[in-house]
C-alpha atoms as a PDB file:
ATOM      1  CA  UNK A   1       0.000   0.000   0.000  1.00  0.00           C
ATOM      2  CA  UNK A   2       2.938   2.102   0.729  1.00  0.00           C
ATOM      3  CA  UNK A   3       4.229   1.876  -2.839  1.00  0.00           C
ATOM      4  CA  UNK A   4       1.009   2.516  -4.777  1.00  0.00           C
ATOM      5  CA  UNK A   5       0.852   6.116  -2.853  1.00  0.00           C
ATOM      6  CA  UNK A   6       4.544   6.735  -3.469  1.00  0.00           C
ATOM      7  CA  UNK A   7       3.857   7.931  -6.624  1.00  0.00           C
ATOM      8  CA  UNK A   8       1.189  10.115  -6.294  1.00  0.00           C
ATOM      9  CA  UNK A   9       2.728  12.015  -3.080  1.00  0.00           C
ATOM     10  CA  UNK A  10       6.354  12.472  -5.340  1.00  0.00           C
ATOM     11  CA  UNK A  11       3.700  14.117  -8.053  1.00  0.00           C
ATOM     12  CA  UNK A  12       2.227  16.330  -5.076  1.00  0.00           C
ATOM     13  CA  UNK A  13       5.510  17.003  -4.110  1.00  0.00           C
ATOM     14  CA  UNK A  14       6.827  17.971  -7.359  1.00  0.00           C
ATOM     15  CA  UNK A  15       3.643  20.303  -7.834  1.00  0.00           C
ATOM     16  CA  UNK A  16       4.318  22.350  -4.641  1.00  0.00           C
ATOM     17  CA  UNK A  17       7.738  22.738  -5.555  1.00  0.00           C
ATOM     18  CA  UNK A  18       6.395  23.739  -8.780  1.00  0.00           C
ATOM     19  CA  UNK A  19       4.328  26.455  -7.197  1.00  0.00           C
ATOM     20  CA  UNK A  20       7.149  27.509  -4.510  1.00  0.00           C
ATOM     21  CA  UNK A  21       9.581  28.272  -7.647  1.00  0.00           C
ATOM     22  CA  UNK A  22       6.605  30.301  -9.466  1.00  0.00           C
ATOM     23  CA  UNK A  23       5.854  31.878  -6.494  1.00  0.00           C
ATOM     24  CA  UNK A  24       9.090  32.959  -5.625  1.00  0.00           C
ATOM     25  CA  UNK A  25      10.073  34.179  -8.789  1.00  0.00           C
ATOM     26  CA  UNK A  26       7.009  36.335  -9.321  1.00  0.00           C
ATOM     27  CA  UNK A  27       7.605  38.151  -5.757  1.00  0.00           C
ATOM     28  CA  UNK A  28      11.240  38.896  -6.847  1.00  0.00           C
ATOM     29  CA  UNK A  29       9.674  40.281 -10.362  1.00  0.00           C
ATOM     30  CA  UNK A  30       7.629  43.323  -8.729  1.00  0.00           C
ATOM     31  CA  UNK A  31       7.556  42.054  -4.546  1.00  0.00           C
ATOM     32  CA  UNK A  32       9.776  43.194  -1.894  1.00  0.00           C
ATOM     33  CA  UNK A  33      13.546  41.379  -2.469  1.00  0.00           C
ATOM     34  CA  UNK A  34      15.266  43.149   0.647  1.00  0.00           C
ATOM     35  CA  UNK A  35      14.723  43.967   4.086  1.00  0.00           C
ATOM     36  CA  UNK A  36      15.911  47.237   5.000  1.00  0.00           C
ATOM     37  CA  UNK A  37      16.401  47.632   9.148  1.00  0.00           C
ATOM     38  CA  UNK A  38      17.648  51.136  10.686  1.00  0.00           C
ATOM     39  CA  UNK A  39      17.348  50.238  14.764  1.00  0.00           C
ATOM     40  CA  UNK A  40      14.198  48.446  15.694  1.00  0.00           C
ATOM     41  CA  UNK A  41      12.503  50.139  12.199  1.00  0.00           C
ATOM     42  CA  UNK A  42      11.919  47.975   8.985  1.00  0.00           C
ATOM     43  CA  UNK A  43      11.195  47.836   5.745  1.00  0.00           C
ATOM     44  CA  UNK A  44      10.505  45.942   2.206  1.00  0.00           C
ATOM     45  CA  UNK A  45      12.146  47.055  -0.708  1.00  0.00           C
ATOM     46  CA  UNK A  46      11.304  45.933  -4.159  1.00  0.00           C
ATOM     47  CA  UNK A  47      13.712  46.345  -6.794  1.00  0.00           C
ATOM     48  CA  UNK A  48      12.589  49.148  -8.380  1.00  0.00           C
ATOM     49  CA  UNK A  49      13.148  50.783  -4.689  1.00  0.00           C
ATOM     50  CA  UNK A  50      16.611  49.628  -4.637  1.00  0.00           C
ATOM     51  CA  UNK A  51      17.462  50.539  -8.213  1.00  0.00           C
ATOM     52  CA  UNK A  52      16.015  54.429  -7.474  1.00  0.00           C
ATOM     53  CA  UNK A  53      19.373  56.175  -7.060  1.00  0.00           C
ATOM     54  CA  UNK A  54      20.620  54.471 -10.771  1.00  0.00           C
ATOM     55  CA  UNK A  55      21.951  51.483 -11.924  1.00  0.00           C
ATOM     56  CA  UNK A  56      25.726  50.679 -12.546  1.00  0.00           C
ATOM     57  CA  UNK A  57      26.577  47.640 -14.679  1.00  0.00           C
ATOM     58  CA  UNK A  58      30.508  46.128 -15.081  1.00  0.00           C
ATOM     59  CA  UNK A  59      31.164  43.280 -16.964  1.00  0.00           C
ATOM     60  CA  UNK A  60      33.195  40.842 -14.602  1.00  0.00           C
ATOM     61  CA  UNK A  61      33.327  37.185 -13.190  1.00  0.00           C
ATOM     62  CA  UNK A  62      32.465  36.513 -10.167  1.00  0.00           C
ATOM     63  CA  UNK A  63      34.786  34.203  -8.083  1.00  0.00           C
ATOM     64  CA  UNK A  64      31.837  31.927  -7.082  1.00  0.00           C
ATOM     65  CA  UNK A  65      30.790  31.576 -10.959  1.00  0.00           C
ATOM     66  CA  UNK A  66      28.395  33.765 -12.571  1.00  0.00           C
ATOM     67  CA  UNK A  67      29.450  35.792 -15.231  1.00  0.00           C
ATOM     68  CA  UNK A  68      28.212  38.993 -17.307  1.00  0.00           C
ATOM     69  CA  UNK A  69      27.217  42.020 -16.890  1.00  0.00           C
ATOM     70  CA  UNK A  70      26.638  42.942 -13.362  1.00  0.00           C
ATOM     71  CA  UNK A  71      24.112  45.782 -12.852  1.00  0.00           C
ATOM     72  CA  UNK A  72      23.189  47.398  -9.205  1.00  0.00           C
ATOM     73  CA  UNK A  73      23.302  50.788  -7.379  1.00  0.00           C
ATOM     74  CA  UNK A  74      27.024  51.550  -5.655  1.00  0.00           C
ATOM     75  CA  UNK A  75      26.450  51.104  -2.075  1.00  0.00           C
ATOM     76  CA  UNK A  76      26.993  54.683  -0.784  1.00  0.00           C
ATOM     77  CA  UNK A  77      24.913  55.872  -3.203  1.00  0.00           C
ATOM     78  CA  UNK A  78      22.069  53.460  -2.332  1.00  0.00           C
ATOM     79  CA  UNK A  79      22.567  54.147   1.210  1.00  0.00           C
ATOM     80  CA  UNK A  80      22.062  57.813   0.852  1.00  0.00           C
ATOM     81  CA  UNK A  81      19.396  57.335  -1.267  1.00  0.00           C
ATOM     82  CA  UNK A  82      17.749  55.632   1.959  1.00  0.00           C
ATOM     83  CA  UNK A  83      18.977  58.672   4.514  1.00  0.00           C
ATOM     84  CA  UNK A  84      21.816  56.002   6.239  1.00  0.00           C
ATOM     85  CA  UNK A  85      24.985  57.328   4.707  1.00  0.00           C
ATOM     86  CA  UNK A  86      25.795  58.296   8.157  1.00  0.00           C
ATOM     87  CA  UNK A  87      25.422  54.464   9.386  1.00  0.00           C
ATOM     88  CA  UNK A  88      28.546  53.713  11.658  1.00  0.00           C
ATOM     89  CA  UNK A  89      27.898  49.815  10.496  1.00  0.00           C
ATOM     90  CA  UNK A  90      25.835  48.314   8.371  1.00  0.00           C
ATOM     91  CA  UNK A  91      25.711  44.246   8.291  1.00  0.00           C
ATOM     92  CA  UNK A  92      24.706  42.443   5.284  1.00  0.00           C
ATOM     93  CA  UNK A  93      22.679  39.232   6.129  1.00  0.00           C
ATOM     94  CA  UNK A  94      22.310  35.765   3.463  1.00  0.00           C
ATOM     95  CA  UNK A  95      19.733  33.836   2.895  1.00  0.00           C
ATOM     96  CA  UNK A  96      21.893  31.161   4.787  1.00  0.00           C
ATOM     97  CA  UNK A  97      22.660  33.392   8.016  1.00  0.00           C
ATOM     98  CA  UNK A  98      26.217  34.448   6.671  1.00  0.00           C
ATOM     99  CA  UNK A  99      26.851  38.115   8.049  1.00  0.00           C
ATOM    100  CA  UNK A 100      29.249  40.629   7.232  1.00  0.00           C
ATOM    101  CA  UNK A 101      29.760  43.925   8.352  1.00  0.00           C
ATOM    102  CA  UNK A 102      30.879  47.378   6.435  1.00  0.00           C
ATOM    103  CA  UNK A 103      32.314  50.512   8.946  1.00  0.00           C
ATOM    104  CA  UNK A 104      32.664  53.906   6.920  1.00  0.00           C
ATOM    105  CA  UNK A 105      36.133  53.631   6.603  1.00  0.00           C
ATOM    106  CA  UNK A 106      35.721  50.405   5.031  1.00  0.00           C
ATOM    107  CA  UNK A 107      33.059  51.894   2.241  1.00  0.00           C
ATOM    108  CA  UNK A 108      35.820  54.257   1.502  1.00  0.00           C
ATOM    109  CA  UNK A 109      38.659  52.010   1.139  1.00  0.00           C
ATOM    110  CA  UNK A 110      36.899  50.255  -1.625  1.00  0.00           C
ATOM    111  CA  UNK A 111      34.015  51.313  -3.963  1.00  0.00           C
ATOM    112  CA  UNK A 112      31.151  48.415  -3.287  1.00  0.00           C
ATOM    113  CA  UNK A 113      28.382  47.495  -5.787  1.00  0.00           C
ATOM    114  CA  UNK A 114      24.720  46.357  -4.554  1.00  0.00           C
ATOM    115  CA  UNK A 115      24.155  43.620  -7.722  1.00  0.00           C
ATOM    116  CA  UNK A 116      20.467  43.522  -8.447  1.00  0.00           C
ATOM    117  CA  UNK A 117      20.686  42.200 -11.898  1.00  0.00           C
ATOM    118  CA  UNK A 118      22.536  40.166 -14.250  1.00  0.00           C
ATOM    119  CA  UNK A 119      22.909  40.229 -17.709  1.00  0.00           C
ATOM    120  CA  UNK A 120      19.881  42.841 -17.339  1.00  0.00           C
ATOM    121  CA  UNK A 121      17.515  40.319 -15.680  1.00  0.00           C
ATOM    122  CA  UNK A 122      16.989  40.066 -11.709  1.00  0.00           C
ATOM    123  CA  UNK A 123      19.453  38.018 -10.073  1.00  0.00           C
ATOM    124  CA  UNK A 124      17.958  34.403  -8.976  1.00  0.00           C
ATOM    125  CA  UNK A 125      18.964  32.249  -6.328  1.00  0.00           C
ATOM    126  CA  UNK A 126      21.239  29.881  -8.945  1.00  0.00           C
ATOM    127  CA  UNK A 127      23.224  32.781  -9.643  1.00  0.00           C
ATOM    128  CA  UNK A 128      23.768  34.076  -5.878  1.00  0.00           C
ATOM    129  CA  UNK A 129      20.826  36.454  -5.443  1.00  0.00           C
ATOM    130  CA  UNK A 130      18.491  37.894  -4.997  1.00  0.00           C
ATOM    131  CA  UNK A 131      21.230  40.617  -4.378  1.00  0.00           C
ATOM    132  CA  UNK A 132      24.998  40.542  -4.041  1.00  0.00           C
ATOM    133  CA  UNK A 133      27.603  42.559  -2.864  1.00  0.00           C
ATOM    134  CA  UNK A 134      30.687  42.775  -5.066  1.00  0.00           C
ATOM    135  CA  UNK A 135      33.937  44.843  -5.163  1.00  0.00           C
ATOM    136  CA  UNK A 136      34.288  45.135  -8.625  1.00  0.00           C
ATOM    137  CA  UNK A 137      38.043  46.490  -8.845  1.00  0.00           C
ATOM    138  CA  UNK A 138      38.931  42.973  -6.731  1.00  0.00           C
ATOM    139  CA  UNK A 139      37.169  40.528  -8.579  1.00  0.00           C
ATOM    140  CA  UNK A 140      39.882  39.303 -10.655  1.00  0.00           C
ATOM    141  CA  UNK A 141      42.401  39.324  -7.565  1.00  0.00           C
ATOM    142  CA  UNK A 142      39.607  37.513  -5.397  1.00  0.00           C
ATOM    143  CA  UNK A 143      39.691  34.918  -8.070  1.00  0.00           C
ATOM    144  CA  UNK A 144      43.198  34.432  -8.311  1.00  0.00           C
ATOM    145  CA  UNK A 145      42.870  34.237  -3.855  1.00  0.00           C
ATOM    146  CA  UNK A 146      45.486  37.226  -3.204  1.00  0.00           C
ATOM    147  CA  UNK A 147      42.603  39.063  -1.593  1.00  0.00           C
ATOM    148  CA  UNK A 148      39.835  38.451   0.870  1.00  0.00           C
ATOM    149  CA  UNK A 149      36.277  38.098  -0.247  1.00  0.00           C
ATOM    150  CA  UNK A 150      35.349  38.312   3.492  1.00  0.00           C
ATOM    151  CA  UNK A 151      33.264  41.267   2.480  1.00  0.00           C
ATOM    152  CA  UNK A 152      31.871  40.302  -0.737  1.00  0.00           C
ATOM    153  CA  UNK A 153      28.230  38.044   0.041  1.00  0.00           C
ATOM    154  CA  UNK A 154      25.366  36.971  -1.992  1.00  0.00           C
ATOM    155  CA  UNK A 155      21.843  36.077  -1.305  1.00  0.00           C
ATOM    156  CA  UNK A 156      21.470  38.965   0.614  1.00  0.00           C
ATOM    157  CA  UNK A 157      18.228  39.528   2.135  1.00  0.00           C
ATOM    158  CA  UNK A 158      18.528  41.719   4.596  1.00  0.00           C
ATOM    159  CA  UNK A 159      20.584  44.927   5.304  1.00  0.00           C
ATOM    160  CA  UNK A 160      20.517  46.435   8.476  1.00  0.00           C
ATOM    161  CA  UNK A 161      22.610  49.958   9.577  1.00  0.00           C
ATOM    162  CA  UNK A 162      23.334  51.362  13.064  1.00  0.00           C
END
C-alpha cells in the first residue's frame, strides 16, 4: 500500500515545488527582495526601490561563478538614497545566516556594488541572489585568492545599519 501512494505524493511534491519556484520568482519580479532595518525600524524594498538612485553595470566574473554584466546601485549611493549614509555599520545578512559587516572607513577604502541584476535580468537564487555585494576592482584578484572576499556576500536579504 505504501508503494502505490509513493507515486502520487512524489507528483504532489513535485507540484508544490512547482508552485514555490513560481511563487518565488514572481515576488522577486515586482515584490519586496530586501529587508531594510535602521534600529528596531523595517522595511521591504522591491527592486525598483533599490534601483532608485541608478543602476551601474561592469562586466566581470564573479569568483563563485556567474558571469556577465553585473548591474546594481554603488552602495553609498544606495545608502544615501535611503537617509543612512551616516550608518557607523551596516551588516549584510544571506539567505543562509552568513553576516558581514561594512564601517565607513571600510566603504571608503573600496568602492562596493549592490548587484540587483545580471545580464539585465533580476538576479535568482542559482546565480547568488536575490542581491549581491561585489567589489568590482577585486574581482579578478579575489579569483586568483590574493585578496579576501570576506566582504563580498550573496543572497542577501537583509541589510541592516546602526
Amino acid at each position: 500500500m505504501r508503494v502505490a501512494s509513493f507515486p502520487g505524493r512524489v507528483w504532489c511534491l513535485a507540484g508544490w515545488l512547482l508552485l514555490a519556484v513560481a511563487v518565488a520568482a514572481s515576488a522577486s519580479a515586482d515584490g519586496p527582495v530586501l529587508t531594510l532595518t535602521e534600529g528596531t525600524e523595517s522595511r521591504e524594498l522591491t527592486l525598483e526601490q533599490i534601483e532608485a538612485p541608478g543602476l551601474q553595470a561592469v562586466e566581470m566574473r564573479h569568483p563563485e561563478g556567474p558571469e556577465g554584466t553585473f548591474s546594481g546601485v554603488w552602495l553609498d549611493d544606495f545608502l544615501a538614497a535611503q537617509g543612512l549614509e551616516e550608518a557607523r555599520r551596516v551588516r549584510f545578512i544571506a539567505l543562509d545566516g552568513y553576516t558581514t559587516f561594512l564601517t565607513p572607513a571600510q566603504r571608503r577604502e573600496k568602492r562596493y556594488l549592490l548587484v540587483t541584476r545580471l545580464d539585465g535580468e533580476p538576479v535568482g537564487e542559482a546565480s547568488l541572489g536575490p542581491l549581491m555585494l561585489v567589489v568590482p576592482e577585486d574581482a579578478a584578484a579575489a579569483r586568483e585568492g590574493s585578496v579576501p572576499m570576506t566582504r563580498w556576500i550573496w543572497a542577501i536579504s537583509e541589510i541592516s545599519a546602526r
